[in-house]
C-alpha atoms as a PDB file:
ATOM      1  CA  UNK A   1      29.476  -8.778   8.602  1.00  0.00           C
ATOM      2  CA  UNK A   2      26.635 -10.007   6.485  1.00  0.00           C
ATOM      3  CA  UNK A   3      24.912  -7.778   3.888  1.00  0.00           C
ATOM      4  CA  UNK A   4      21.241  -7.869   3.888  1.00  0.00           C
ATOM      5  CA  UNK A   5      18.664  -5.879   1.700  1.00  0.00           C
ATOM      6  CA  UNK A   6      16.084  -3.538   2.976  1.00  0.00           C
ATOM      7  CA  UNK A   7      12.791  -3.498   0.751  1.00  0.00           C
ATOM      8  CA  UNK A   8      11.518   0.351   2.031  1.00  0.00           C
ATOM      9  CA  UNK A   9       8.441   1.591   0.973  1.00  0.00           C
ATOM     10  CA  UNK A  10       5.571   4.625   1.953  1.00  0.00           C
ATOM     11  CA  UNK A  11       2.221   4.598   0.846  1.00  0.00           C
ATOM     12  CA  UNK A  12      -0.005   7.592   2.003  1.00  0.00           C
ATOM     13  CA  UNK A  13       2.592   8.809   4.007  1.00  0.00           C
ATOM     14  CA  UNK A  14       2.725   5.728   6.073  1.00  0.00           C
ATOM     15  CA  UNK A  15       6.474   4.031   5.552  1.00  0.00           C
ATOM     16  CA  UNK A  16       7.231   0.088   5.891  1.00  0.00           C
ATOM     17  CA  UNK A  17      10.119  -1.861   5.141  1.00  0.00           C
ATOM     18  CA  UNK A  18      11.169  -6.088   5.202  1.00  0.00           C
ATOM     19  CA  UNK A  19      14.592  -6.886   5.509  1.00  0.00           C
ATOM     20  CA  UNK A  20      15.975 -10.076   2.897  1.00  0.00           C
ATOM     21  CA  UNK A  21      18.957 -12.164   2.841  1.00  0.00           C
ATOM     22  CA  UNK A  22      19.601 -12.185  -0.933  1.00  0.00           C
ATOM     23  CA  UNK A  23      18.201  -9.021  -2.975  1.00  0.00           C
ATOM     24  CA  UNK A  24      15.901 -11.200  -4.876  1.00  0.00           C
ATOM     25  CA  UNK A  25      14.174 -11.812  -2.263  1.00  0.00           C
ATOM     26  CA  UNK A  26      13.792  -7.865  -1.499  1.00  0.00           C
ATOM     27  CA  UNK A  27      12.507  -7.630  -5.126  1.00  0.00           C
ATOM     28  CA  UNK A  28      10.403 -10.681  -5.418  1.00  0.00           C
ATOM     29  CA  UNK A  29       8.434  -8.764  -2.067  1.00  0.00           C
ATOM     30  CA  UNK A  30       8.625  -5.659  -4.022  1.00  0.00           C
ATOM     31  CA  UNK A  31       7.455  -6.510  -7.141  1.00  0.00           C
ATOM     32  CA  UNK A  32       4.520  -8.357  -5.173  1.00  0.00           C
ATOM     33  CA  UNK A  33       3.778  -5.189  -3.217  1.00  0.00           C
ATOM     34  CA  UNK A  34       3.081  -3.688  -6.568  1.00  0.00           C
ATOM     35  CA  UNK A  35       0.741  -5.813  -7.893  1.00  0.00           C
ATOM     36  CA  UNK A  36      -1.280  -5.533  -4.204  1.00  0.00           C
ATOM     37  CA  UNK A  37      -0.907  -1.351  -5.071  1.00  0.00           C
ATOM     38  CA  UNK A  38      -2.344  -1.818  -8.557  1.00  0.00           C
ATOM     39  CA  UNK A  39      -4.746  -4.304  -7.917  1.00  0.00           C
ATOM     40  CA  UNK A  40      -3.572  -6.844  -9.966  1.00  0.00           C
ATOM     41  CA  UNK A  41      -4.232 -10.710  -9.152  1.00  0.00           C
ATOM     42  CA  UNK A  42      -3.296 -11.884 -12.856  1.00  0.00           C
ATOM     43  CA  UNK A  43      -2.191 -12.236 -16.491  1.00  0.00           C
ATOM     44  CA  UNK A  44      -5.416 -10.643 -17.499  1.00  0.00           C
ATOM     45  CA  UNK A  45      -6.076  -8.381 -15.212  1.00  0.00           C
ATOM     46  CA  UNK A  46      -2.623  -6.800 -15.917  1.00  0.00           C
ATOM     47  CA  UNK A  47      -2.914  -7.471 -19.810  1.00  0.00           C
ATOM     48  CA  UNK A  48      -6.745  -5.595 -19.301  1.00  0.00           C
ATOM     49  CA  UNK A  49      -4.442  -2.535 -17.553  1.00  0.00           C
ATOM     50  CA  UNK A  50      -1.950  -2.030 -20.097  1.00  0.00           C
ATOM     51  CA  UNK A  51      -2.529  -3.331 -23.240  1.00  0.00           C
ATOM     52  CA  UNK A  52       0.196  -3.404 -25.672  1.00  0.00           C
ATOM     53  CA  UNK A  53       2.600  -3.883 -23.408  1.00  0.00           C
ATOM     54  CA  UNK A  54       4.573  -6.618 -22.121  1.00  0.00           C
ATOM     55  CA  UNK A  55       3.226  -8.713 -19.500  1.00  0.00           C
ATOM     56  CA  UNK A  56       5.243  -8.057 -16.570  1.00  0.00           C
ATOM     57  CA  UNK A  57       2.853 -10.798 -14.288  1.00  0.00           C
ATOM     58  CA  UNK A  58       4.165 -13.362 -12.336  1.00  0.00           C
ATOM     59  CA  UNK A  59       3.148 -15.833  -9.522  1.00  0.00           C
ATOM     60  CA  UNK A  60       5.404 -15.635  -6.051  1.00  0.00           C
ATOM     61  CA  UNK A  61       6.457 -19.292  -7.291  1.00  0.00           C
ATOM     62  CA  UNK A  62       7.215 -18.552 -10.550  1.00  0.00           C
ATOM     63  CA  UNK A  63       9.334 -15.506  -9.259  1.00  0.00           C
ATOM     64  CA  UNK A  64      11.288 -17.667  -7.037  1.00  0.00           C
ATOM     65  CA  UNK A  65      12.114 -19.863  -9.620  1.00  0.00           C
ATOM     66  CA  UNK A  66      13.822 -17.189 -11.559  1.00  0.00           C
ATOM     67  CA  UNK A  67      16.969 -16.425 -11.629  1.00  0.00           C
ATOM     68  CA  UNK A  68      18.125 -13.090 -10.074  1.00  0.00           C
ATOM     69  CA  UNK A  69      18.780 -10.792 -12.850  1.00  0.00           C
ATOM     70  CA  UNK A  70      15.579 -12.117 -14.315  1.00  0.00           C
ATOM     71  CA  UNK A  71      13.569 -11.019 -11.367  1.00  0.00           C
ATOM     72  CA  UNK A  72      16.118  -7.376 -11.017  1.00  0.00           C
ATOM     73  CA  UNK A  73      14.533  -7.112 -14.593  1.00  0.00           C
ATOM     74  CA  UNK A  74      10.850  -7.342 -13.957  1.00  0.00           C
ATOM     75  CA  UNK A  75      11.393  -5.108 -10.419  1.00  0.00           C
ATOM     76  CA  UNK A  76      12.779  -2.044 -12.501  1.00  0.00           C
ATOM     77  CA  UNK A  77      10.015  -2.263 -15.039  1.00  0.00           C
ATOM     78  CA  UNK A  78       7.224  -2.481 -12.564  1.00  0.00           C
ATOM     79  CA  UNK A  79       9.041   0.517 -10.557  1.00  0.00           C
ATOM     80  CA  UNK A  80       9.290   3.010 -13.382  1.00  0.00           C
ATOM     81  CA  UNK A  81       5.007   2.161 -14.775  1.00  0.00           C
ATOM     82  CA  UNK A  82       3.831   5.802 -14.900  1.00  0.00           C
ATOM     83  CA  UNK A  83       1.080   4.863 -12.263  1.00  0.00           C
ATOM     84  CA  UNK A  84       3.700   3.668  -9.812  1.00  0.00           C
ATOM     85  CA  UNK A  85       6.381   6.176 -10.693  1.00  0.00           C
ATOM     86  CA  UNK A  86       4.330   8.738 -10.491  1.00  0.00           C
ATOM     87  CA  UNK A  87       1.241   8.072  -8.267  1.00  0.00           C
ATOM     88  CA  UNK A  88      -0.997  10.359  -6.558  1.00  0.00           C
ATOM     89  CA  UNK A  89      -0.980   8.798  -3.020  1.00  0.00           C
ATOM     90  CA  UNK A  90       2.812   8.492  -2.129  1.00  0.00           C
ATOM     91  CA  UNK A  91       3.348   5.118  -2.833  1.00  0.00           C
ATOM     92  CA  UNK A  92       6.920   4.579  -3.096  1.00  0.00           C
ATOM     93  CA  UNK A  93       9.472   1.772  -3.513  1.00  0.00           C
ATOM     94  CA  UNK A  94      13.356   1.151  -3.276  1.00  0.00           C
ATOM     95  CA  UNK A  95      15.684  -1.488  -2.521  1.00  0.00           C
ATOM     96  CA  UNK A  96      18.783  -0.535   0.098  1.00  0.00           C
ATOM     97  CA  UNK A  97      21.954  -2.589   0.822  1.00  0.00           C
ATOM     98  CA  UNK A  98      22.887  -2.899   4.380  1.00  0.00           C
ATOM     99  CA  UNK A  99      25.407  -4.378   6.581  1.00  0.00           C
ATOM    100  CA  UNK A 100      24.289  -6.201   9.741  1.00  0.00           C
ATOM    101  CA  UNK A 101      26.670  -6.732  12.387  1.00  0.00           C
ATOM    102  CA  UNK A 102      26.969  -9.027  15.742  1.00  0.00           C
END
């Protein structure tokens, strides 16, 4: 048995899901799914979105080189922003543990 972590999503009513070996990996795909549903390409952009708050912008490499409770951190604050949370257009994230058998 070999646990593996299911990154399932819906946006418009259209689901879609990636499967990942370690659960960073599910959240490093997740938290780059959000900035792709927000728009977001950078720092500024995201500091122009929500000033006053923390940044919460990363680069795929610089994600990668965190370690995984860093990266579990910046997934659940990304996942509860008001215009993710609660978005007009279904968009919708969450991580799931599986098992995968031979």
């Amino acid at each position: 048995m070999m646990d593996i972590w299911v990154l399932s999503g819906s946006y418009e009513g259209d689901p879609f899901a990636s499967t990942h070996i370690q659960r960073k990996g599910a959240e490093i795909a997740g938290i780059l799914d959000i900035y792709d549903f927000l728009g977001i390409n950078d720092r500024d952009e995201y500091a122009l979105r929500f000033p006053g708050q923390d940044n919460w912008f990363y680069t795929g490499d610089e994600l990668r080189a965190m370690d995984g409770d860093e990266v579990s951190k910046v997934f659940g604050e990304l996942t509860y922003l008001d215009c993710v949370y609660d978005n007009d257009v279904g968009y919708r994230l969450s991580i799931i543990k599986s098992r995968l058998a031979a």
